[in-house]
N, C-alpha and C. Protein backbone atom coordinates (compact mmCIF):
# COMPACT_ATOMS: atom_id res chain seq x y z
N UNK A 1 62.68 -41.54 -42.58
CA UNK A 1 63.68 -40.70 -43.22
C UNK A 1 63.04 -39.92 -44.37
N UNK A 2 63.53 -38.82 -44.65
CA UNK A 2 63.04 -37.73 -45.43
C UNK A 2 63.30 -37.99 -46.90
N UNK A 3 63.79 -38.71 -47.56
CA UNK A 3 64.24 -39.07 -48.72
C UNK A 3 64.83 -37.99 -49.75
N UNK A 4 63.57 -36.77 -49.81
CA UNK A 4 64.26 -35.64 -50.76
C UNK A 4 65.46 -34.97 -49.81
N UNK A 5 64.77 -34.50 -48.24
CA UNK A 5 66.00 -33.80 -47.86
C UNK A 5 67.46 -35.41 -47.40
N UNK A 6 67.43 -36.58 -47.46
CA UNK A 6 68.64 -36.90 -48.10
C UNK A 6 69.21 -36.97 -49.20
N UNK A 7 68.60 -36.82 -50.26
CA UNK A 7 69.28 -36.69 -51.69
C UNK A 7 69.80 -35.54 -51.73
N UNK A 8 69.04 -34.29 -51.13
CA UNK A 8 69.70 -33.22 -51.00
C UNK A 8 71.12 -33.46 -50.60
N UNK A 9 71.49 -33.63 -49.37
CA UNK A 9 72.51 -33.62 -48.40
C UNK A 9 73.35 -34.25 -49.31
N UNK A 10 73.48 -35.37 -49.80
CA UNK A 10 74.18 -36.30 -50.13
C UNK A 10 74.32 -36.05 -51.99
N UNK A 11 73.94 -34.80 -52.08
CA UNK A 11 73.84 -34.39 -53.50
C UNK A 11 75.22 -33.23 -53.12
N UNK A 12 75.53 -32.49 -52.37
CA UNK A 12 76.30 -31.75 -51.65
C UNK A 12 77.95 -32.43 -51.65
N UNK A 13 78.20 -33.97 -51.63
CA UNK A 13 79.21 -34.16 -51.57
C UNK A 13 80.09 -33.76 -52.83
N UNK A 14 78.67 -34.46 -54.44
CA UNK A 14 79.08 -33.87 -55.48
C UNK A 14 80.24 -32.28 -55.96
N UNK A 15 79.73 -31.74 -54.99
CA UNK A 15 80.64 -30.28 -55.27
C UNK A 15 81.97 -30.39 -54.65
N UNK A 16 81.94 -31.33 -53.57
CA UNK A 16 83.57 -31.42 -53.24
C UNK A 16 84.40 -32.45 -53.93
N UNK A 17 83.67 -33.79 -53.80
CA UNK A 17 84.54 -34.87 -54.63
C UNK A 17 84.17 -35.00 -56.40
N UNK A 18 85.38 -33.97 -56.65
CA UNK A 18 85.45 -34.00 -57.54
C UNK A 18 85.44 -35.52 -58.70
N UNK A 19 86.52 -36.03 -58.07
CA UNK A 19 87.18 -37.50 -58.74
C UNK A 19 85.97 -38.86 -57.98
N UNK A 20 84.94 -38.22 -57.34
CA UNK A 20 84.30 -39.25 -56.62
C UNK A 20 84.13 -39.19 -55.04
N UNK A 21 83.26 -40.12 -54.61
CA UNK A 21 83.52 -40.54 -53.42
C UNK A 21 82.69 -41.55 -53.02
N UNK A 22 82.99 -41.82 -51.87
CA UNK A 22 82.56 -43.58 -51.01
C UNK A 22 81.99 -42.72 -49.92
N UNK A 23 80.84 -43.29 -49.50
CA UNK A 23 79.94 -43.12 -48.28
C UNK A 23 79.22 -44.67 -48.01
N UNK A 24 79.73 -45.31 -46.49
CA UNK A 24 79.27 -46.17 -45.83
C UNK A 24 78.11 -45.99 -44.78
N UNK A 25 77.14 -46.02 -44.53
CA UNK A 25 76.37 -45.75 -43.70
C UNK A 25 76.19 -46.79 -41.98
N UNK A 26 76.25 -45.95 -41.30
CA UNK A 26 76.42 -47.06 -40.27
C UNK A 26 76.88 -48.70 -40.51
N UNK A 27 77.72 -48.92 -40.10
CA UNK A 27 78.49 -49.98 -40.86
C UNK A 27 78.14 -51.15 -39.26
N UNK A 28 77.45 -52.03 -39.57
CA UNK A 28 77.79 -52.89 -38.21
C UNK A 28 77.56 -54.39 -38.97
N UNK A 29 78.80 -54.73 -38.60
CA UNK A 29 79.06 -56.45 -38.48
C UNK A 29 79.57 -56.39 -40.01
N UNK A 30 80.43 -55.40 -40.32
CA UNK A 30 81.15 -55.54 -41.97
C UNK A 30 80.25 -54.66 -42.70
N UNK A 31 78.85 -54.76 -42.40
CA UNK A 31 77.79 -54.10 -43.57
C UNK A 31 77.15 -53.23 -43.34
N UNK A 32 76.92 -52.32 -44.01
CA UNK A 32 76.27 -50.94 -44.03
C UNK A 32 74.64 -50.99 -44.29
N UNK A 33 74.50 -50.19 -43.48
CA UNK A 33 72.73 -49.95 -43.97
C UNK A 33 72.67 -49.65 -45.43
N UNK A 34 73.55 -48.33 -45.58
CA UNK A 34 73.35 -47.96 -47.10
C UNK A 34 74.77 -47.35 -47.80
N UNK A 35 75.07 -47.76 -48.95
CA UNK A 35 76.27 -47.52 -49.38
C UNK A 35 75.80 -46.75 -50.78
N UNK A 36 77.05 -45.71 -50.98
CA UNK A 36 76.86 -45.46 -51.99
C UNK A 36 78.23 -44.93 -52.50
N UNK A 37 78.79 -45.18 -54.32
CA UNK A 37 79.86 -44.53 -54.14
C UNK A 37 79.93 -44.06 -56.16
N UNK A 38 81.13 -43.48 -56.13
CA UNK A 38 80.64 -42.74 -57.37
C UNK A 38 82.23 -42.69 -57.72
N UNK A 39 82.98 -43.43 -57.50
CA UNK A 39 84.56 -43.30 -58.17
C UNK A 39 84.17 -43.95 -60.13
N UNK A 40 85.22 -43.79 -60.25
CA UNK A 40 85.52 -44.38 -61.56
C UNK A 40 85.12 -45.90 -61.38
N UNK A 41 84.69 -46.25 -62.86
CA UNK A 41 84.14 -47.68 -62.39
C UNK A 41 85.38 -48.64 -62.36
N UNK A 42 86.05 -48.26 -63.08
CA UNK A 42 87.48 -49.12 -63.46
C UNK A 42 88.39 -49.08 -61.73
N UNK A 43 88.21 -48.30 -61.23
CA UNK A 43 88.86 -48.19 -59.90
C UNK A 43 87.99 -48.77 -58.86
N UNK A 44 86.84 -48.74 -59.04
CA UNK A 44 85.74 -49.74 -57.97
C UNK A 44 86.17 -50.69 -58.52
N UNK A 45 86.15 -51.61 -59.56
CA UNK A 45 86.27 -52.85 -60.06
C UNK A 45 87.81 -53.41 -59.76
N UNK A 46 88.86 -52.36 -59.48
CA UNK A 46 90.08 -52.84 -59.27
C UNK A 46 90.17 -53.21 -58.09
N UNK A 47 89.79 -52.38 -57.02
CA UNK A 47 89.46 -52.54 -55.40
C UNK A 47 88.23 -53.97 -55.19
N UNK A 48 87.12 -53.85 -55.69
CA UNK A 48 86.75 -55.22 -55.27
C UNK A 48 87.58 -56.26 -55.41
N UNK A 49 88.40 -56.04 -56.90
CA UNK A 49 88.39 -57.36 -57.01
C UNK A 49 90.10 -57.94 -56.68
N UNK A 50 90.64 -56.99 -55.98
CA UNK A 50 91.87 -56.95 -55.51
C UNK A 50 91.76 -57.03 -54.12
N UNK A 51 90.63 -57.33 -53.76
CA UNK A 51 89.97 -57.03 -52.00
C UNK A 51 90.63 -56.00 -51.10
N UNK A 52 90.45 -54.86 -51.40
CA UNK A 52 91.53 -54.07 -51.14
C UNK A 52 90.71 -53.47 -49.85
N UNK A 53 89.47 -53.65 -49.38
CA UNK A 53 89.11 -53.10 -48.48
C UNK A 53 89.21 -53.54 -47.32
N UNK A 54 90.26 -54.75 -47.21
CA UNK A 54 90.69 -55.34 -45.67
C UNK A 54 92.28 -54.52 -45.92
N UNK A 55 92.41 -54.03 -46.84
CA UNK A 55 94.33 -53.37 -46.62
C UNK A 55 94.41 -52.27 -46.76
N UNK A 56 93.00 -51.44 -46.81
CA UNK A 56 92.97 -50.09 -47.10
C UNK A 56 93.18 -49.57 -46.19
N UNK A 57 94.11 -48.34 -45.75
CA UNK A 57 94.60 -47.30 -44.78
C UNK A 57 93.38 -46.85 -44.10
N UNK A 58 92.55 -46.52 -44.78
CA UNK A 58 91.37 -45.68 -44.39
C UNK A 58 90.68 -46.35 -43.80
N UNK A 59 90.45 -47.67 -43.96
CA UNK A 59 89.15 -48.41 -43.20
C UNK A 59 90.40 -48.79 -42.16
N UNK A 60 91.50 -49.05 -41.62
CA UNK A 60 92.11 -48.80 -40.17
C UNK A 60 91.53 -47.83 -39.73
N UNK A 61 92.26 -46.57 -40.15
CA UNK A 61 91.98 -45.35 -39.58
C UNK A 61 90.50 -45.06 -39.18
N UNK A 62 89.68 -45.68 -40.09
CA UNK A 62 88.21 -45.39 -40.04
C UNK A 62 87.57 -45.92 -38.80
N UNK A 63 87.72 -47.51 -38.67
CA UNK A 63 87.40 -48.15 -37.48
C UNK A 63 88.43 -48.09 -36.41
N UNK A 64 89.56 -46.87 -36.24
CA UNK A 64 90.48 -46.78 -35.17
C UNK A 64 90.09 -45.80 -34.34
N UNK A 65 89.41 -44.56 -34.98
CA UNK A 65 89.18 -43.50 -33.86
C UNK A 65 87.97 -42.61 -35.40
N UNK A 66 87.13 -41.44 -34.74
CA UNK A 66 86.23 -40.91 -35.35
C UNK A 66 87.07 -39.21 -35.53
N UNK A 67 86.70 -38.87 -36.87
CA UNK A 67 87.36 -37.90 -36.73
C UNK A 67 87.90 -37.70 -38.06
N UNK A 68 88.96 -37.45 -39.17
CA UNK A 68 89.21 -37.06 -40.27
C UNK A 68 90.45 -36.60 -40.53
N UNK A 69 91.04 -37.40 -41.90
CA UNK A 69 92.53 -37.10 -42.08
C UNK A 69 92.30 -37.01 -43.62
N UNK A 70 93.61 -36.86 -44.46
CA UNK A 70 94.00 -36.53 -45.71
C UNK A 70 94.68 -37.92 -45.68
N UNK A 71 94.12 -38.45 -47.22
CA UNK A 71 94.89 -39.65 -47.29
C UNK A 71 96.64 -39.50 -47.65
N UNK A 72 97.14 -38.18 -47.90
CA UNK A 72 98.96 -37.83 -47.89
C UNK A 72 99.51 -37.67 -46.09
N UNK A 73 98.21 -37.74 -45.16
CA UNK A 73 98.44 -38.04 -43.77
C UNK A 73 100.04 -38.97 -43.15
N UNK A 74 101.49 -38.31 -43.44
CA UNK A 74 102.55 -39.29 -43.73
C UNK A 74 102.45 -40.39 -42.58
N UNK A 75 101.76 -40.43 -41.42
CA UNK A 75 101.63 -41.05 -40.17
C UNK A 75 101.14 -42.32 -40.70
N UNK A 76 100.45 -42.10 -41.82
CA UNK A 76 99.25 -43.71 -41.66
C UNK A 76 100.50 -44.14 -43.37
N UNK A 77 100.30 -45.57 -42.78
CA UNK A 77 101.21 -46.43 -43.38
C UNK A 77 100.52 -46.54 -44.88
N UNK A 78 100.95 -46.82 -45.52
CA UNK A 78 100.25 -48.18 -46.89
C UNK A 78 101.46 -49.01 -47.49
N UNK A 79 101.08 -49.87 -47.02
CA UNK A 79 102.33 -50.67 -47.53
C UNK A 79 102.17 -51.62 -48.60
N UNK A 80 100.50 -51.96 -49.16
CA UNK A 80 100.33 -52.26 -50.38
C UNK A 80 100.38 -51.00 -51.55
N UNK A 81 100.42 -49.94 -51.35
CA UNK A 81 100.56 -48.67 -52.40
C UNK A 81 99.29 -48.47 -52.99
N UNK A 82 98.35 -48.47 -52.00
CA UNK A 82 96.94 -48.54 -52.55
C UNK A 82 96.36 -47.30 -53.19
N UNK A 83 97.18 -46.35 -52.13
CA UNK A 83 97.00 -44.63 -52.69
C UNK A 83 97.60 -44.45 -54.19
N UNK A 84 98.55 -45.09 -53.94
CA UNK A 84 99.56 -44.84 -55.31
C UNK A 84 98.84 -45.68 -56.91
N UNK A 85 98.22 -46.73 -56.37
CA UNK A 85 97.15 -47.26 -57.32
C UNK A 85 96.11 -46.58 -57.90
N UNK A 86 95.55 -45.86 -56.96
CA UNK A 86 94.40 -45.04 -56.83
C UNK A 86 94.19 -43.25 -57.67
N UNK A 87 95.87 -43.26 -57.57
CA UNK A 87 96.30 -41.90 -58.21
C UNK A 87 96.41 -42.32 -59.98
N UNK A 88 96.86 -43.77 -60.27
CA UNK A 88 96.25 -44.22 -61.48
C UNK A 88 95.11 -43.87 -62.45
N UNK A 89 94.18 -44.32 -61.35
CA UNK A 89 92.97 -43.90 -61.41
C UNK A 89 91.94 -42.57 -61.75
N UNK A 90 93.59 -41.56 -60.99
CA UNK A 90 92.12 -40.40 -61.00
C UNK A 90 92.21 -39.43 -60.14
N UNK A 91 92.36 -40.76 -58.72
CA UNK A 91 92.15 -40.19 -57.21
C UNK A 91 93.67 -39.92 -56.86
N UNK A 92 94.01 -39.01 -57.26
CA UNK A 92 95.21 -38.12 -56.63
C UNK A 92 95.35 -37.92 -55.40
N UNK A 93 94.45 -37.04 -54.90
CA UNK A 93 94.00 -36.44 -53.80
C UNK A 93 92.76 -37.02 -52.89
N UNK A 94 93.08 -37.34 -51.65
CA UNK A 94 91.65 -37.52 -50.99
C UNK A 94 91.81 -37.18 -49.39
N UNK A 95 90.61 -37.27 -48.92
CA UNK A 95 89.97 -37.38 -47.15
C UNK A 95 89.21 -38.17 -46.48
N UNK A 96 89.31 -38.65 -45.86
CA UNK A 96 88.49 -39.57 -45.37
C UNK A 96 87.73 -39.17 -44.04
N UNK A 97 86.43 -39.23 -43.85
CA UNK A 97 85.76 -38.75 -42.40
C UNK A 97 84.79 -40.20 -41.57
N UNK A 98 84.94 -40.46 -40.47
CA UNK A 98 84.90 -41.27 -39.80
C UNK A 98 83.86 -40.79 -38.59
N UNK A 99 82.85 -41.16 -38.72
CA UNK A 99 81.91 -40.74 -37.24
C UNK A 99 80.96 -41.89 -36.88
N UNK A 100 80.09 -41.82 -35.72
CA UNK A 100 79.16 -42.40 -34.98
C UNK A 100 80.38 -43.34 -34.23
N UNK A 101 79.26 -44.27 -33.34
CA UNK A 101 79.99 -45.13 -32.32
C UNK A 101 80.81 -46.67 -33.22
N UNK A 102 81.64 -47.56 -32.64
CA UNK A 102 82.20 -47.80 -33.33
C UNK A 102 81.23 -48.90 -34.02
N UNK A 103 80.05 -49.21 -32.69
CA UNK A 103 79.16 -50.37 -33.50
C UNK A 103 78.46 -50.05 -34.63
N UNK A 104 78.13 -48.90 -35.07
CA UNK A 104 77.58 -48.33 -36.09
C UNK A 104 78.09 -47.43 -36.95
N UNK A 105 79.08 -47.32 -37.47
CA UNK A 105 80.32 -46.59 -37.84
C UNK A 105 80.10 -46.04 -39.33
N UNK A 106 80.16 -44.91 -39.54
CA UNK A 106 79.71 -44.42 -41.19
C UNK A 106 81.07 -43.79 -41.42
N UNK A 107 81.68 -44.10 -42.73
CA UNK A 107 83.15 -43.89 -43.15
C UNK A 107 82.59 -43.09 -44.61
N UNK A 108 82.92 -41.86 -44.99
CA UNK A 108 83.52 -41.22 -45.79
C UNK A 108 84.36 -40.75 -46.64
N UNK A 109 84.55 -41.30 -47.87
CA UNK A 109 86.26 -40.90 -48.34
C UNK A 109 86.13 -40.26 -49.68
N UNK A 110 86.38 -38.98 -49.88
CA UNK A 110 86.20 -37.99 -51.50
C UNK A 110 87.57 -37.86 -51.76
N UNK A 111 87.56 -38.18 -52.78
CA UNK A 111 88.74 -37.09 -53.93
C UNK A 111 88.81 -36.79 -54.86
N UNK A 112 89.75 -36.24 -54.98
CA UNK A 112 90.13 -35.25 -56.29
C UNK A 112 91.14 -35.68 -57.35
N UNK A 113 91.38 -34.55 -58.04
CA UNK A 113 92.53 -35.34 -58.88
C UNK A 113 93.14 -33.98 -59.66
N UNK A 114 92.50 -32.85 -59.00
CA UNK A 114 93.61 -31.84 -59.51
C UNK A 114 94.69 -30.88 -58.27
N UNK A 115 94.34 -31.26 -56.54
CA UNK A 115 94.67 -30.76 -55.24
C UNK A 115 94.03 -30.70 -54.37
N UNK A 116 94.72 -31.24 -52.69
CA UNK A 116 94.49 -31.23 -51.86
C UNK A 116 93.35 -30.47 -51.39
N UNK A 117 92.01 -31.31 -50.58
CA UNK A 117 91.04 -30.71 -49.47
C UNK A 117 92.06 -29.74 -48.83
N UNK A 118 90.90 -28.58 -48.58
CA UNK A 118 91.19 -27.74 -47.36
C UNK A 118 90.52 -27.90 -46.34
N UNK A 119 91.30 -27.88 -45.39
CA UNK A 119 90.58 -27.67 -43.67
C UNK A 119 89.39 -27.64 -44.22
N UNK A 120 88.90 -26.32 -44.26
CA UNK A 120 87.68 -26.04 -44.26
C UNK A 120 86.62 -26.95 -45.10
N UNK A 121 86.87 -27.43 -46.16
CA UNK A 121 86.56 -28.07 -46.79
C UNK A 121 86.27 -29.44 -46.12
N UNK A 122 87.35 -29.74 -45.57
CA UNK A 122 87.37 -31.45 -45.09
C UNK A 122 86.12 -31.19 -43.80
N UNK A 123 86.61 -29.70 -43.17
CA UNK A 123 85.26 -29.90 -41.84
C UNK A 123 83.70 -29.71 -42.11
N UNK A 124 83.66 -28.88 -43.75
CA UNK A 124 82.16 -28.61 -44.41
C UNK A 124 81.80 -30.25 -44.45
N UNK A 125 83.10 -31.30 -45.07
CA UNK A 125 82.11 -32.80 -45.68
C UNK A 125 82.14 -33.28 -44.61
N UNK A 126 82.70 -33.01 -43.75
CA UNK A 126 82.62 -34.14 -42.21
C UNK A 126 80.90 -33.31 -41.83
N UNK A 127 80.95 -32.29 -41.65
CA UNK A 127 79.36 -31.72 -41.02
C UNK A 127 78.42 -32.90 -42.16
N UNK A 128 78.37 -32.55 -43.11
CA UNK A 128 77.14 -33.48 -44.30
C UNK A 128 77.43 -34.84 -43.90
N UNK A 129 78.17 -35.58 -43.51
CA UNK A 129 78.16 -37.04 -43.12
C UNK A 129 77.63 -37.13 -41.91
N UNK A 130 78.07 -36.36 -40.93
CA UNK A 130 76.98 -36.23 -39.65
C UNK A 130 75.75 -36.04 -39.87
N UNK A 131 75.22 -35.29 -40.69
CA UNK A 131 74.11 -34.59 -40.76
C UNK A 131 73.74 -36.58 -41.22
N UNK A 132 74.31 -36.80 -42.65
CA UNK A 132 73.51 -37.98 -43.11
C UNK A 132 73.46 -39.26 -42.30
N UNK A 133 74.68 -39.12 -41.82
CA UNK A 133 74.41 -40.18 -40.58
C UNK A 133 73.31 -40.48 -39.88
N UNK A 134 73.17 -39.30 -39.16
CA UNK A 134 71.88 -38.97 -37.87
C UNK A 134 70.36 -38.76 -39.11
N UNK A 135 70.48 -38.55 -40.40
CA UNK A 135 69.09 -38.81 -40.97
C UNK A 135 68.69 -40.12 -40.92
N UNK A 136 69.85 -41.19 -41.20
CA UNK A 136 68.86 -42.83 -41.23
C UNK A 136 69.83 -43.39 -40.19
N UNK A 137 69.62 -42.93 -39.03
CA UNK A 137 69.94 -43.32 -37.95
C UNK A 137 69.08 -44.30 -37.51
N UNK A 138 69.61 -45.57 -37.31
CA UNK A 138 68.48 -46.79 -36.93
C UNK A 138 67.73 -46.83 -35.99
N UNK A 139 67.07 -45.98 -35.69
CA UNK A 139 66.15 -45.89 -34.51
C UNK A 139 64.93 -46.79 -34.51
N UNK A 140 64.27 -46.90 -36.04
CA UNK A 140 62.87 -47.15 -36.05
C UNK A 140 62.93 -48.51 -35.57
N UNK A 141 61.44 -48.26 -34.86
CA UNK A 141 61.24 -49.52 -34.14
C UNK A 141 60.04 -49.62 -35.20
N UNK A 142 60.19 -51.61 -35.44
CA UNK A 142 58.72 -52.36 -35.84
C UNK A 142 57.67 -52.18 -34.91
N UNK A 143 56.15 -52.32 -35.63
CA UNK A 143 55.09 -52.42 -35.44
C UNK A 143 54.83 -53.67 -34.25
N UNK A 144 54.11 -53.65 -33.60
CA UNK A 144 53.94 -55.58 -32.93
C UNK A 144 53.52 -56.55 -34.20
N UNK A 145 52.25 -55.76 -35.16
CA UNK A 145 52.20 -56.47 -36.37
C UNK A 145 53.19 -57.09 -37.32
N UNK A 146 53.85 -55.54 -37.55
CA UNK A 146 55.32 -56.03 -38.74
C UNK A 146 56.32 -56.59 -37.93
N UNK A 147 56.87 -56.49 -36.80
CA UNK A 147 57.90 -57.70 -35.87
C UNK A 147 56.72 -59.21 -36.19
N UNK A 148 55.43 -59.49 -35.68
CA UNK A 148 55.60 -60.73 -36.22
C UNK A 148 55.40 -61.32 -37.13
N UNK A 149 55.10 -60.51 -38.77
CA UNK A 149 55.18 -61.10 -39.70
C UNK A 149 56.60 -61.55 -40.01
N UNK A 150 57.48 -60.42 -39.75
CA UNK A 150 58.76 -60.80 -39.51
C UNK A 150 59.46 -62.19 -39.39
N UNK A 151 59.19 -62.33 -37.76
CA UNK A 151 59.54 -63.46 -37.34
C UNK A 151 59.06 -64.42 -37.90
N UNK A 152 57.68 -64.66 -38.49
CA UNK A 152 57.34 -66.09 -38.67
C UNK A 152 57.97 -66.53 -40.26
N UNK A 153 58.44 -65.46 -40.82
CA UNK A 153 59.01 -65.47 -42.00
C UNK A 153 60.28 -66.05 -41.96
N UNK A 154 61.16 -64.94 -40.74
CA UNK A 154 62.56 -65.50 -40.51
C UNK A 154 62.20 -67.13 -39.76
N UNK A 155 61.34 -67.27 -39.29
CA UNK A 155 61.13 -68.80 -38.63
C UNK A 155 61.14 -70.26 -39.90
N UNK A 156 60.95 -69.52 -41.06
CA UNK A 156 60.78 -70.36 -42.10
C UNK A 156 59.28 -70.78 -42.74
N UNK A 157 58.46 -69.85 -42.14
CA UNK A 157 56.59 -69.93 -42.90
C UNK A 157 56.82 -69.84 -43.89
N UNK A 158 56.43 -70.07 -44.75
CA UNK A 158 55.80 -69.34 -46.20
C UNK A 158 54.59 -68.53 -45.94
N UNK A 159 54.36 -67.82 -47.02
CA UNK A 159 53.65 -66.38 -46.93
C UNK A 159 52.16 -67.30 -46.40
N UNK A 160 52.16 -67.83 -47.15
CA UNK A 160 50.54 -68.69 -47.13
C UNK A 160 50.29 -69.11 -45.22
N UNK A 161 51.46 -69.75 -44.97
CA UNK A 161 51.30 -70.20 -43.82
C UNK A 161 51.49 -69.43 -42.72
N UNK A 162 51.99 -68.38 -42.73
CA UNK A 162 52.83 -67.19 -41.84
C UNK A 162 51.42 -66.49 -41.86
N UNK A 163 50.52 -65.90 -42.87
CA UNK A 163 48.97 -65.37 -43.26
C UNK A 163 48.77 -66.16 -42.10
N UNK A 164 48.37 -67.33 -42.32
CA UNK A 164 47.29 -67.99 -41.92
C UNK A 164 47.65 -68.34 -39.93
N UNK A 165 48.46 -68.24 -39.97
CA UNK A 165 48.79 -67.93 -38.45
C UNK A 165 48.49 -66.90 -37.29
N UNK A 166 48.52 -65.88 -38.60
CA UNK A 166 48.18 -64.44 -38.06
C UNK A 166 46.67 -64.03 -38.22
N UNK A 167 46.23 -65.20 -39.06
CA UNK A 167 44.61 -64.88 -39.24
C UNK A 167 44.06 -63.94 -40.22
N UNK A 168 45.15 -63.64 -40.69
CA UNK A 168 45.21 -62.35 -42.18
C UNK A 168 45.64 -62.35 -43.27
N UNK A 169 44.87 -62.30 -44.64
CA UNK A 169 45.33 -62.70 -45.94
C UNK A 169 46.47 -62.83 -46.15
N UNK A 170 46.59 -63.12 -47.29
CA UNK A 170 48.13 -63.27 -47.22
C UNK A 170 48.65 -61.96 -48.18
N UNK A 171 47.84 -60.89 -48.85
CA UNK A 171 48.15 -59.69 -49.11
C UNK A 171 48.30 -58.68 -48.31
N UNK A 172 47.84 -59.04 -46.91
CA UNK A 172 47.54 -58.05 -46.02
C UNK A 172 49.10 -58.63 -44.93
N UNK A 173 49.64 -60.06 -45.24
CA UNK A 173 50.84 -60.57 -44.55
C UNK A 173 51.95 -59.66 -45.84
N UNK A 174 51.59 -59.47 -46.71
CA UNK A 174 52.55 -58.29 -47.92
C UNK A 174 52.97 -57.44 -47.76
N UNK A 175 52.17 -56.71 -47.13
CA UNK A 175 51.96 -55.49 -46.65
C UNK A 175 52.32 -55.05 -45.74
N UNK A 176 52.51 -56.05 -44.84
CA UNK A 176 53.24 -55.68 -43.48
C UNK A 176 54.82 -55.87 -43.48
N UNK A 177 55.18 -56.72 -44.68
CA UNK A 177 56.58 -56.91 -44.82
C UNK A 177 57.16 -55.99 -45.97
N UNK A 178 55.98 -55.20 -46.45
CA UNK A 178 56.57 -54.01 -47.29
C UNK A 178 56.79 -52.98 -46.07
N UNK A 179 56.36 -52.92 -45.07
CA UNK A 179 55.88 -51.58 -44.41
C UNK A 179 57.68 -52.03 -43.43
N UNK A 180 57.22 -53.28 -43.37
CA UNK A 180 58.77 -53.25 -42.52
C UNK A 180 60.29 -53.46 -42.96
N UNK A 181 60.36 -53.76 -44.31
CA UNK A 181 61.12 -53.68 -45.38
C UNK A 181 61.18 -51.77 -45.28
N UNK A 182 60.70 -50.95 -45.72
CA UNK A 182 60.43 -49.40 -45.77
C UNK A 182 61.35 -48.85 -44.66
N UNK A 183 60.57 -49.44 -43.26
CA UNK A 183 60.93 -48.66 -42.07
C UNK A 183 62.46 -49.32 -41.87
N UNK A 184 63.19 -50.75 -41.85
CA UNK A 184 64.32 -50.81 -41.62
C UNK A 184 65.59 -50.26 -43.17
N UNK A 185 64.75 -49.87 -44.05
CA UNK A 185 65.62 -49.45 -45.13
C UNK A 185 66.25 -50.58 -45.70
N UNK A 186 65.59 -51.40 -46.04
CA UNK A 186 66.18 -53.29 -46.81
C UNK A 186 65.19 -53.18 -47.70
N UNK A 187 66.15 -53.47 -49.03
CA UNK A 187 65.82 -54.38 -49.98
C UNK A 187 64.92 -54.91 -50.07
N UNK A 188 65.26 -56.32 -49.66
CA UNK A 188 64.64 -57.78 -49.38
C UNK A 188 64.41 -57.86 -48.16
N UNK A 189 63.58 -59.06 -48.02
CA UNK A 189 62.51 -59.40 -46.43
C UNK A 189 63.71 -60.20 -46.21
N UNK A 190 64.71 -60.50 -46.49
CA UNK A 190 65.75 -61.20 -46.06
C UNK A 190 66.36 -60.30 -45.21
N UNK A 191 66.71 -59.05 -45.91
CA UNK A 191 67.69 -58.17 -45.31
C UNK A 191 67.06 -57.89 -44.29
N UNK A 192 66.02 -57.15 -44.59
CA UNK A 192 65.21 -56.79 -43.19
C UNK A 192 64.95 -57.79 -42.14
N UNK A 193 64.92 -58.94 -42.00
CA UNK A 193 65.08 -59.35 -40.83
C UNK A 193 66.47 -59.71 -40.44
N UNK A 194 67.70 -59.61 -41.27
CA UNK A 194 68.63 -59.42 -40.87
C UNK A 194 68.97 -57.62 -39.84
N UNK A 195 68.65 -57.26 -40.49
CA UNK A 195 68.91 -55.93 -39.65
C UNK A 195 67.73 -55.93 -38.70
N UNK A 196 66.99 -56.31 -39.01
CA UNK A 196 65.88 -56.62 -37.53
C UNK A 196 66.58 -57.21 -35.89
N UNK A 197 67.47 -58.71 -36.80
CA UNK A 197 68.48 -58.65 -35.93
C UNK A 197 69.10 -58.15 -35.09
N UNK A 198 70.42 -57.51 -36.02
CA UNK A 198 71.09 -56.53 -35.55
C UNK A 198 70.44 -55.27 -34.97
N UNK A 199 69.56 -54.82 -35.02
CA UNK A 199 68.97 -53.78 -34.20
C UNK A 199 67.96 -54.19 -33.40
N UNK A 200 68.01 -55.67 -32.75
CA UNK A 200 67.20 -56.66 -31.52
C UNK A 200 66.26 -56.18 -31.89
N UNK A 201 65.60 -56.52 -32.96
CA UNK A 201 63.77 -55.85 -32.99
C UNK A 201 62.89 -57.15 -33.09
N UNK A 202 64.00 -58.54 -33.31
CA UNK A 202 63.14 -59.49 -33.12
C UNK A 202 63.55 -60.24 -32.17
C-alpha cells in the first residue's frame, strides 16, 4: 500500500465531515484491518461506553446490503435514539456508505452539524471509500520465509527457539516478522498472525 497516496484519499473525507467521521476498513469477524475516526471525543467515549455499536442503525444497515443512506433515512428504525444522542453531540446530520463483500465489509459514516449531505456529495464520499477500500485490500500474500516464522511463533516458539529451527539468527527471525507485520498491516506479531489467519496464509 502506498501510504502517502492513502493519507491523501483519506485526508479528502476531512472536507466533507465536517462534525467528523468513522471509517472501518474491511471489517471481518467484528474487526477491521484499520479504523479510524475523528468525532468528538466526548461522543466516541459515550458510544463505547454505552456499547452502542451492536444498536446502531448504521451498522444494520451497513452489514444488510452495500450501498448508502442519510442517517434522517425515515425507513431505518432507532429505537434507542442514538441519532438523537448524537445530535447532542454535534452530529446533527450524517451518511453512512457501506461497500466490499459482506466478509470483508468497510462502513463509512460523516457528519455534520450545520445540514444535510447532498446526493452528490454522499456519491463523491462513497467513490473515496471505494477507492480506500481497494488500496489495502488484503491481497498480500506472505513470503514462504515470513509464513514460517509466523507459524512457529503462533505455534508458541520463542524468538530464540523459532531462530534456531529455521537455522537463522534470531535478528534475522526479527526481521522477517517485521516484514510480515508491514505486509499484513498489524501492529503486533500477535495481530498479524491473527489476520494471517483470517486471510488462510497460515
Amino acid at each position: 500500500m502506498d501510504k502517502l497516496a492513502f493519507d491523501r484519499e483519506l485526508k479528502k473525507l476531512d472536507n466533507f465531515a465536517e462534525a467528523g467521521y468513522f471509517l472501518a476498513l474491511h471489517i471481518r469477524f467484528t474487526s477491521p484491518l484499520m479504523f479510524f475516526q475523528t468525532y468528538d471525543q466526548a461522543w466516541i467515549d459515550t458510544y463505547s461506553e454505552k456499547g452502542y455499536v451492536l444498536r446502531d442503525p448504521m451498522t444494520a444497515f451497513a452489514f444488510s446490503r452495500a450501498g448508502w443512506t442519510r442517517w434522517s433515512n425515515p425507513r431505518i428504525p432507532d429505537p434507542f435514539g442514538i441519532f438523537e444522542e448524537a445530535k447532542a453531540h454535534g452530529l446533527k446530520f450524517g451518511a453512512t456508505v457501506s461497500t466490499g463483500p459482506i466478509l470483508s465489509r468497510t462502513v463509512c459514516s460523516v457528519a455534520r452539524s450545520d445540514r444535510e449531505f447532498e446526493d452528490h456529495e454522499i456519491l463523491t464520499i462513497e467513490v473515496i471509500v471505494k477507492r480506500l477500500h481497494q488500496m489495502v485490500e488484503p491481497t498480500h500474500r506472505l513470503t514462504k520465509a515470513q509464513a514460517e516464522a509466523l507459524k512457529l511463533i503462533a505455534d508458541g516458539y520463542r524468538h530464540a527457539a523459532a531462530a534456531n529451527m529455521l537455522g537463522i539468527s534470531e535478528s534475522a527471525l526479527k526481521v522477517r516478522l517485521a516484514a510480515a507485520r508491514e505486509r499484513l498491516m498489524a501492529r503486533t506479531t500477535a495481530e498479524a498472525i491473527q489476520r494471517a489467519k483470517d486471510f488462510n496464509l497460515l
